[in-house]
C-alpha atoms as a PDB file:
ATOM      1  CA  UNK A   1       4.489  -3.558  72.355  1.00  0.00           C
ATOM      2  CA  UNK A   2       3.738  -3.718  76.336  1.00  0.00           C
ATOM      3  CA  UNK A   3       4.946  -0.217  78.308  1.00  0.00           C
ATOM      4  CA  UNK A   4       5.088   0.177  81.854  1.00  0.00           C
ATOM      5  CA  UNK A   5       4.028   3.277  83.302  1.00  0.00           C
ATOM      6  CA  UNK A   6       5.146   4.139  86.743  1.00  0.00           C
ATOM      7  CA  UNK A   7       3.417   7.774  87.417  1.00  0.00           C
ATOM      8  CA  UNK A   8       1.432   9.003  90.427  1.00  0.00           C
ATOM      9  CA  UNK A   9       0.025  12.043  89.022  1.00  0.00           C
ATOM     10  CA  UNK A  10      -3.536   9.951  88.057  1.00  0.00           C
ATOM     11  CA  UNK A  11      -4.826  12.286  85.476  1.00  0.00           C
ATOM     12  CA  UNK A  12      -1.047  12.421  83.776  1.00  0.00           C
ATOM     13  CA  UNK A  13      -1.416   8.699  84.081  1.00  0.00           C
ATOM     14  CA  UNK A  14      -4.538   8.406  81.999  1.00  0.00           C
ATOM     15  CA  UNK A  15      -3.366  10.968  79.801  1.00  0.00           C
ATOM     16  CA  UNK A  16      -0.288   9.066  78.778  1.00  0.00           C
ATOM     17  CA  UNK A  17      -2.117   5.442  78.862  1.00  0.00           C
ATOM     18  CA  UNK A  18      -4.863   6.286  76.224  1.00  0.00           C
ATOM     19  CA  UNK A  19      -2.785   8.087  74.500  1.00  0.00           C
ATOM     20  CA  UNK A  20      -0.248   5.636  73.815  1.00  0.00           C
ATOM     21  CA  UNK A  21      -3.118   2.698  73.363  1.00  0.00           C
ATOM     22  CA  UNK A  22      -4.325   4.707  70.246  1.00  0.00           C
ATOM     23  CA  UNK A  23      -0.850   4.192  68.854  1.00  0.00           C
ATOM     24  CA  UNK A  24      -1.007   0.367  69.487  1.00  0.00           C
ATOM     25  CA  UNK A  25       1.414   0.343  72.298  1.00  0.00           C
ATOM     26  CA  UNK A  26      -0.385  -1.892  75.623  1.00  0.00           C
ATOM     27  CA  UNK A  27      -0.045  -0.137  78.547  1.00  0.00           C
ATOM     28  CA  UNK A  28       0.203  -0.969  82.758  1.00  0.00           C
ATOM     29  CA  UNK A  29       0.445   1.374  84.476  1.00  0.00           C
ATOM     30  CA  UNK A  30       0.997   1.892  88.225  1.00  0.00           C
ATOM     31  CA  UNK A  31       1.262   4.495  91.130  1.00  0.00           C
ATOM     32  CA  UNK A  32       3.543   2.665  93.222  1.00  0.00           C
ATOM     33  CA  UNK A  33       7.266   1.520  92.598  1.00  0.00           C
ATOM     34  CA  UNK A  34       7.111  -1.991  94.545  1.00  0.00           C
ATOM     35  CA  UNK A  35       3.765  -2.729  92.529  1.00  0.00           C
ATOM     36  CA  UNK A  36       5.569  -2.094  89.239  1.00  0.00           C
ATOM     37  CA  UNK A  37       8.763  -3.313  90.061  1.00  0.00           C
ATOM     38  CA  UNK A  38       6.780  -7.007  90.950  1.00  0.00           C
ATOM     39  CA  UNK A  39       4.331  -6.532  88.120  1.00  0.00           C
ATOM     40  CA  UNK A  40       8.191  -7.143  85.741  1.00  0.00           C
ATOM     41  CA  UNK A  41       8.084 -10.613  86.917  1.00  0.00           C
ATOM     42  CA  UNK A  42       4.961 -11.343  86.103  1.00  0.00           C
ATOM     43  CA  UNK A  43       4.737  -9.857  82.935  1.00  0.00           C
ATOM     44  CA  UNK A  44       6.708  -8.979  79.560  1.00  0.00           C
ATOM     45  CA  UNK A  45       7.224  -5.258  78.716  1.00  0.00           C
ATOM     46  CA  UNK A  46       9.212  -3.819  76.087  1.00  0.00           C
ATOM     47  CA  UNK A  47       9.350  -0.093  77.479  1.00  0.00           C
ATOM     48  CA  UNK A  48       9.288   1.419  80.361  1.00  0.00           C
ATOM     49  CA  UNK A  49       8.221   4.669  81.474  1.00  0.00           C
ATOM     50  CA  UNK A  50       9.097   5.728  84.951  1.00  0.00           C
ATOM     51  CA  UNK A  51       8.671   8.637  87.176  1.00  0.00           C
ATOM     52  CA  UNK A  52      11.122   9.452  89.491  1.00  0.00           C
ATOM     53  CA  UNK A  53       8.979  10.563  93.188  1.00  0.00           C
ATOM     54  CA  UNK A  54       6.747   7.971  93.627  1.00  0.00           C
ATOM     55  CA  UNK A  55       5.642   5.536  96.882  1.00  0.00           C
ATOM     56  CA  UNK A  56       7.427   1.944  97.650  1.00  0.00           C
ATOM     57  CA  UNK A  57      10.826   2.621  95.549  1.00  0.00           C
ATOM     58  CA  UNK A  58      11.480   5.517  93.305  1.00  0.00           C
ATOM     59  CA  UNK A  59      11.869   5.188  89.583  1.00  0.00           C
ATOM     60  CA  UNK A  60      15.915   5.062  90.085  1.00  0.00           C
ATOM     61  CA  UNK A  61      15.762   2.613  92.395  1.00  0.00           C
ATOM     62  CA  UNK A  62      13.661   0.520  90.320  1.00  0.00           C
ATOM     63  CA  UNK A  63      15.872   0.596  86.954  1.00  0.00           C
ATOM     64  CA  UNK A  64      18.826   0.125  88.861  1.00  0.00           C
ATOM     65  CA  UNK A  65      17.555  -2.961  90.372  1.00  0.00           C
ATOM     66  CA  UNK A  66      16.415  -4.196  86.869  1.00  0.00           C
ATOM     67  CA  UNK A  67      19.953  -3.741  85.316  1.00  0.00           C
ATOM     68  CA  UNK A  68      21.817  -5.364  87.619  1.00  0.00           C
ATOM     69  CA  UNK A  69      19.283  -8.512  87.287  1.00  0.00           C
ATOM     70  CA  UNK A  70      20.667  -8.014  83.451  1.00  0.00           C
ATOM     71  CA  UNK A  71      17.321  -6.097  82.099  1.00  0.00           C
ATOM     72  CA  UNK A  72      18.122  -4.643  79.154  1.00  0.00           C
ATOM     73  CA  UNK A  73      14.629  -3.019  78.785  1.00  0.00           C
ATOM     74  CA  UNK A  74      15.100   0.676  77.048  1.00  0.00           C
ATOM     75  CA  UNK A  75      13.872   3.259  79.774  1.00  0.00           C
ATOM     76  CA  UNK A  76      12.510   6.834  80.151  1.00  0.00           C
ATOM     77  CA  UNK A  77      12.120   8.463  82.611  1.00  0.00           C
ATOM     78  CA  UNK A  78       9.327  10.948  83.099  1.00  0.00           C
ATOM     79  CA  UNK A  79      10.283  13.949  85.584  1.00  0.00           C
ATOM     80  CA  UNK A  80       9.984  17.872  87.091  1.00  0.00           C
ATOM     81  CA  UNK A  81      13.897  17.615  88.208  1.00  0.00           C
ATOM     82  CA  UNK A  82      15.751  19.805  86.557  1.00  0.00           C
ATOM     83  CA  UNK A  83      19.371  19.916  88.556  1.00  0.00           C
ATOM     84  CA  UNK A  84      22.006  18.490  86.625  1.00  0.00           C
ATOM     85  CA  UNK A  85      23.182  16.097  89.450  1.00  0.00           C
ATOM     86  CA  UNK A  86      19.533  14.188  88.743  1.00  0.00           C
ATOM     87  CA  UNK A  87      19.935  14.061  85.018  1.00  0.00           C
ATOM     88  CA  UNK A  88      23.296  12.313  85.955  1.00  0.00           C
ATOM     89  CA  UNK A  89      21.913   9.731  88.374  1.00  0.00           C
ATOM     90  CA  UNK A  90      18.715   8.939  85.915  1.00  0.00           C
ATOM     91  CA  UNK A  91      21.604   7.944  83.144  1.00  0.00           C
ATOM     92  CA  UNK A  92      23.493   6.165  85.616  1.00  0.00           C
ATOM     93  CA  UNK A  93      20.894   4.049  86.829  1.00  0.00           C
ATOM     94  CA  UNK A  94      20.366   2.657  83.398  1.00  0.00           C
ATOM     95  CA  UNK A  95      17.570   4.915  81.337  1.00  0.00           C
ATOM     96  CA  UNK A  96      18.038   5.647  77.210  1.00  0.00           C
ATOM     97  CA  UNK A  97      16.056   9.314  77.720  1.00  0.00           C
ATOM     98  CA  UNK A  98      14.814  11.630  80.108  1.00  0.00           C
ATOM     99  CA  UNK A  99      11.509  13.297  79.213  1.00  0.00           C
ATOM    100  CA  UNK A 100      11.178  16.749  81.784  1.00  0.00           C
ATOM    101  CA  UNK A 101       7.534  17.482  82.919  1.00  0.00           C
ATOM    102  CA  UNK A 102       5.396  19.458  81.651  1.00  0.00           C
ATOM    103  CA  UNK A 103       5.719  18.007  78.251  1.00  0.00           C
ATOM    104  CA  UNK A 104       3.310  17.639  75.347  1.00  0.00           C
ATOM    105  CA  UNK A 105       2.196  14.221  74.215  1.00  0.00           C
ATOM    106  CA  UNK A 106       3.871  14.670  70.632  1.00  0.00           C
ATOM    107  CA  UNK A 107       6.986  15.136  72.473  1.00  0.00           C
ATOM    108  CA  UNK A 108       6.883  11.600  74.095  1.00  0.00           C
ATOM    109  CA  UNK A 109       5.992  10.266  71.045  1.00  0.00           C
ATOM    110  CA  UNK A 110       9.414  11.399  69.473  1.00  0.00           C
ATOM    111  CA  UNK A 111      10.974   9.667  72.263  1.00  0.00           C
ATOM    112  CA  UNK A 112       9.681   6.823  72.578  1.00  0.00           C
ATOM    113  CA  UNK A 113       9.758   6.060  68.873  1.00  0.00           C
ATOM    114  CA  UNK A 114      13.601   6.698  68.988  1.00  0.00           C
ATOM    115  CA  UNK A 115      13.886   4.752  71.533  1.00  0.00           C
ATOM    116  CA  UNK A 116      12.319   1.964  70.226  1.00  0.00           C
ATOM    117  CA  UNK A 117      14.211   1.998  66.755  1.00  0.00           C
ATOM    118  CA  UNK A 118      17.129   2.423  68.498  1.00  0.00           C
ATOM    119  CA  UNK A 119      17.209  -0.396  70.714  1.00  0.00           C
ATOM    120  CA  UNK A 120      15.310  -3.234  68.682  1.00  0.00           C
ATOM    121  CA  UNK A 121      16.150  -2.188  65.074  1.00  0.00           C
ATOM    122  CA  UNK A 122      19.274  -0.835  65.242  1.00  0.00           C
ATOM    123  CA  UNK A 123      18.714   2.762  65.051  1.00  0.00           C
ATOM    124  CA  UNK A 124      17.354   2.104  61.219  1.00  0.00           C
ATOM    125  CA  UNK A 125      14.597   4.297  60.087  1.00  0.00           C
ATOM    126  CA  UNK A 126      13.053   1.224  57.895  1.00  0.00           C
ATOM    127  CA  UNK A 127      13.792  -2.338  57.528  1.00  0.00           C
ATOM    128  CA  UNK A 128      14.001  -3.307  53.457  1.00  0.00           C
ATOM    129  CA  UNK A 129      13.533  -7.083  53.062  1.00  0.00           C
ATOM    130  CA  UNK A 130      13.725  -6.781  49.366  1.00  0.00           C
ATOM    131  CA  UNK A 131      11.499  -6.370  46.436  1.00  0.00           C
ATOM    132  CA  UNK A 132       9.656  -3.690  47.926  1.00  0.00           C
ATOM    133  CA  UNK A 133       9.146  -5.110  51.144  1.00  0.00           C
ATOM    134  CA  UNK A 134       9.470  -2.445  53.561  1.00  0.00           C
ATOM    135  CA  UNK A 135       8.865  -1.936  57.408  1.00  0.00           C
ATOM    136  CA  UNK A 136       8.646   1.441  58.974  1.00  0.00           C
ATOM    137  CA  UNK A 137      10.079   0.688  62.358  1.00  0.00           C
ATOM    138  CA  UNK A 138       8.909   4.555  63.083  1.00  0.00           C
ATOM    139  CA  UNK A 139       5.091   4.210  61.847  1.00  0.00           C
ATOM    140  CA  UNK A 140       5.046  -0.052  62.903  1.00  0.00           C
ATOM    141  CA  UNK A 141       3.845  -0.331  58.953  1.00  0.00           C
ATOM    142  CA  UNK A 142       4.851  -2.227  56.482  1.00  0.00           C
ATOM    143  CA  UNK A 143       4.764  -1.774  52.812  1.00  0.00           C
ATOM    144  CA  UNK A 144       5.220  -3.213  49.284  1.00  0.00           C
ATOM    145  CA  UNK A 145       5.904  -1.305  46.550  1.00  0.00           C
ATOM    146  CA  UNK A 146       5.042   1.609  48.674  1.00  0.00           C
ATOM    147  CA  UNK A 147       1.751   0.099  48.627  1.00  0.00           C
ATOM    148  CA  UNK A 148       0.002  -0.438  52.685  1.00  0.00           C
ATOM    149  CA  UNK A 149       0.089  -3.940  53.914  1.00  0.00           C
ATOM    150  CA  UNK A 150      -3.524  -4.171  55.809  1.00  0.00           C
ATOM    151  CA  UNK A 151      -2.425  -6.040  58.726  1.00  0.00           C
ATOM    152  CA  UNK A 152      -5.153  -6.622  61.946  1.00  0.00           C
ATOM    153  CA  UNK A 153      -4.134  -5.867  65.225  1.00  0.00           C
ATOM    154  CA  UNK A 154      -2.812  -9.362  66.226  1.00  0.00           C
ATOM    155  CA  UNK A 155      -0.904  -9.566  63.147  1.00  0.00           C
ATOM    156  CA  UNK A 156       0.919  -6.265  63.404  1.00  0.00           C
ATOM    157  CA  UNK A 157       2.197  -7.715  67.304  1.00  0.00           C
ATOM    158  CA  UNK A 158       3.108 -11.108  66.297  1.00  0.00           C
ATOM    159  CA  UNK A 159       5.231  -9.182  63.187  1.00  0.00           C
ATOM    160  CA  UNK A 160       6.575  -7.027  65.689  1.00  0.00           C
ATOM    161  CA  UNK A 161       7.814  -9.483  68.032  1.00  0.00           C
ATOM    162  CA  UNK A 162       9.475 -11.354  65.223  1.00  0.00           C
ATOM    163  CA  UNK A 163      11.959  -8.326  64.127  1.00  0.00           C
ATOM    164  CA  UNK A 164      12.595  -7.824  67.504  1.00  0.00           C
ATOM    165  CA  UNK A 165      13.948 -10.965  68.255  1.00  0.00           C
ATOM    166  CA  UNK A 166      15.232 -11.466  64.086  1.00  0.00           C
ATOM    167  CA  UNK A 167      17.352 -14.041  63.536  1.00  0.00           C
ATOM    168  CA  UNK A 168      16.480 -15.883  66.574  1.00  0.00           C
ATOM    169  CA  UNK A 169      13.612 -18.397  66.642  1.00  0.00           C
ATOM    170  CA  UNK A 170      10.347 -17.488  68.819  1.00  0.00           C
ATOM    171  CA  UNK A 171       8.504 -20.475  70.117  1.00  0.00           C
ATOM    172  CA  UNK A 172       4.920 -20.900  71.070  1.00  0.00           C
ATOM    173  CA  UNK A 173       5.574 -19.523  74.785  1.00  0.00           C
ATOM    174  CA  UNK A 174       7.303 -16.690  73.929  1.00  0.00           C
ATOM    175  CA  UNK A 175       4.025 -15.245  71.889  1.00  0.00           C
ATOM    176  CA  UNK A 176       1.827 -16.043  74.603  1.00  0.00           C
ATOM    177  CA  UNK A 177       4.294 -14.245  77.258  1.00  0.00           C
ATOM    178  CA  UNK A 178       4.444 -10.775  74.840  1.00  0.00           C
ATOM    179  CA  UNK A 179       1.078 -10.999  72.890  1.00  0.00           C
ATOM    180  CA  UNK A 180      -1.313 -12.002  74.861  1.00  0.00           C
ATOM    181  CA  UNK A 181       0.315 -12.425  78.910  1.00  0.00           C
ATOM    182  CA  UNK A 182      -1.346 -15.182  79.526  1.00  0.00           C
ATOM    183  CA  UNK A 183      -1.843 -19.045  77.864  1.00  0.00           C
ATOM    184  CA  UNK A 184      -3.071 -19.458  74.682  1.00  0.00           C
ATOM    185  CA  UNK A 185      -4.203 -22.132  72.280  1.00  0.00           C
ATOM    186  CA  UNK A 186      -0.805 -23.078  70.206  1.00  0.00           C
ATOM    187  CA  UNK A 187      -3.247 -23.699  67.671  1.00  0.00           C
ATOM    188  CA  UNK A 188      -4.556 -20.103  67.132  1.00  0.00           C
ATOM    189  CA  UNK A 189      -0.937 -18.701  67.226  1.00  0.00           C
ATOM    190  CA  UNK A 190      -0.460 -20.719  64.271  1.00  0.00           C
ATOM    191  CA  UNK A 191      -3.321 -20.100  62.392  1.00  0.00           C
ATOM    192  CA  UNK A 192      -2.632 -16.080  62.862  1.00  0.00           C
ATOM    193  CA  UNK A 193       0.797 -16.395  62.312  1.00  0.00           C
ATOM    194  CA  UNK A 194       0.060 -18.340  58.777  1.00  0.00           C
ATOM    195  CA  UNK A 195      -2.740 -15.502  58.219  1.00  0.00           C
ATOM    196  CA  UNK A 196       0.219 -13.143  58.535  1.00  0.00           C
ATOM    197  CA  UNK A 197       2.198 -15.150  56.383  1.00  0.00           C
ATOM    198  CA  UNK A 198      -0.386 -15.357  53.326  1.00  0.00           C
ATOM    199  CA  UNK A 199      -0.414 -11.623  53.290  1.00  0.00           C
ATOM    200  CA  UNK A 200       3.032 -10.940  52.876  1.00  0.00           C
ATOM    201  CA  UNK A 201       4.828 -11.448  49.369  1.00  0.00           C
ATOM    202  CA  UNK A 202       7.892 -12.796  50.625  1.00  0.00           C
ATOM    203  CA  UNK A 203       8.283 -15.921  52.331  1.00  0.00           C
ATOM    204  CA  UNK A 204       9.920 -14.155  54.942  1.00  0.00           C
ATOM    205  CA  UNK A 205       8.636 -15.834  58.213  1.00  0.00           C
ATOM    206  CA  UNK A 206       9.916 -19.227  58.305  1.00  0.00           C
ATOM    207  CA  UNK A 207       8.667 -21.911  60.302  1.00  0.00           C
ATOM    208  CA  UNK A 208      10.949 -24.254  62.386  1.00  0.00           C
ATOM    209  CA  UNK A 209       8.682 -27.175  63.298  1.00  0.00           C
ATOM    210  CA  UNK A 210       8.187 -27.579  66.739  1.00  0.00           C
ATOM    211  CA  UNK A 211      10.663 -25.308  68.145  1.00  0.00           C
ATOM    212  CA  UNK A 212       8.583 -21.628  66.310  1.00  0.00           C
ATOM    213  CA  UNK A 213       9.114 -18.865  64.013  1.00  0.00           C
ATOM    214  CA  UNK A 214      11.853 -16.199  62.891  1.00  0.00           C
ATOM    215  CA  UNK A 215      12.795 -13.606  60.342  1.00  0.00           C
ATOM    216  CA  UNK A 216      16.429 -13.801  59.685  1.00  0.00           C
ATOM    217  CA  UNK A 217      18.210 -10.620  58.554  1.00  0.00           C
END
């Protein structure tokens, strides 16, 4: 999944970004709110993280502006403010959590992953497809018979776009735009997505020629 970071503090910045790469998440980040707030239309992200006091626009300013373009993008928003009036303006202007600085990296964690089963999976804590087919929408892991699907990186992101958009079809463009952010070879998103599709034990990908993929539920 692609997060963007909006945080001036640099080291804080780091902190976060390699931190949430060594969870799988891929991570932009930026100092500046009219650098980020471009970067959206450039790019596909599934999260975003946003501090409040930065340069160009603030963090506010910059959700706001994406919700009434009709983003739906969950949001947190990382901050020192404490007064109560700023906790009501960050919900108003469109965020799903507030995350108050200092915090520890565990913490984040916790809210992000709530924040991502909540908006794409529907607040379920696993996914059960059937006959042991399982997928941990916590842990991004899927199982059968409580038994670790080994899945490589590119397979566990072309999965994950799938559930999110289950029951809808995702074509060619639409992996290149979240995957990768940039064009790639149809003919290698097929080949990894039928890779994918020999490891799993339910035929639960299904292929709708020359329009994509999608996982009904």
């Amino acid at each position: 999944m692609r997060v963007l970071l909006l945080e001036d503090e640099y080291m804080l910045r780091i902190s976060v970004t390699e931190f949430l790469e060594e969870l799988g998440f891929k991570v932009t980040g930026f100092s500046n709110g009219d650098r980020a707030h471009e970067a959206i239309y450039e790019t596909h992200f599934d999260l975003y993280l946003l501090d409040v006091n930065v340069s160009g626009i603030n963090g506010f300013e910059l959700l706001r502006r994406r919700r009434k373009e009709g983003d739906k993008t969950p949001a947190i928003f990382l901050t020192s403010m404490v007064n109560v009036n700023d906790l009501q303006e960050g919900y108003s202007s469109g965020c799903c959590d507030y995350v108050r600085k200092p915090f520890d990296l565990s913490e984040l964690q916790l809210r992000i992953m709530h924040a991502v089963k909540s908006y794409y999976h529907g607040g379920e804590n696993k996914l059960d497809f059937g006959d042991g087919l399982v997928y941990d929408t916590e842990n991004f892991t899927l199982t059968y018979k409580g038994e670790t699907i080994a899945l490589s990186k590119t397979e566990k992101e072309i999965f994950s776009v799938l559930l999110k958009h289950k029951n809808q079809i995702v074509s060619m463009e639409m992996f290149q735009d979240e995957i990768w952010g940039e064009y790639v070879d149809p003919t290698n998103i097929r080949v990894q997505i039928n890779n994918l599709r020999k490891k799993l034990p339910l035929e639960i990908i299904q292929n709708r020629r020359g329009l994509g993929y999608l996982i009904e539920r």
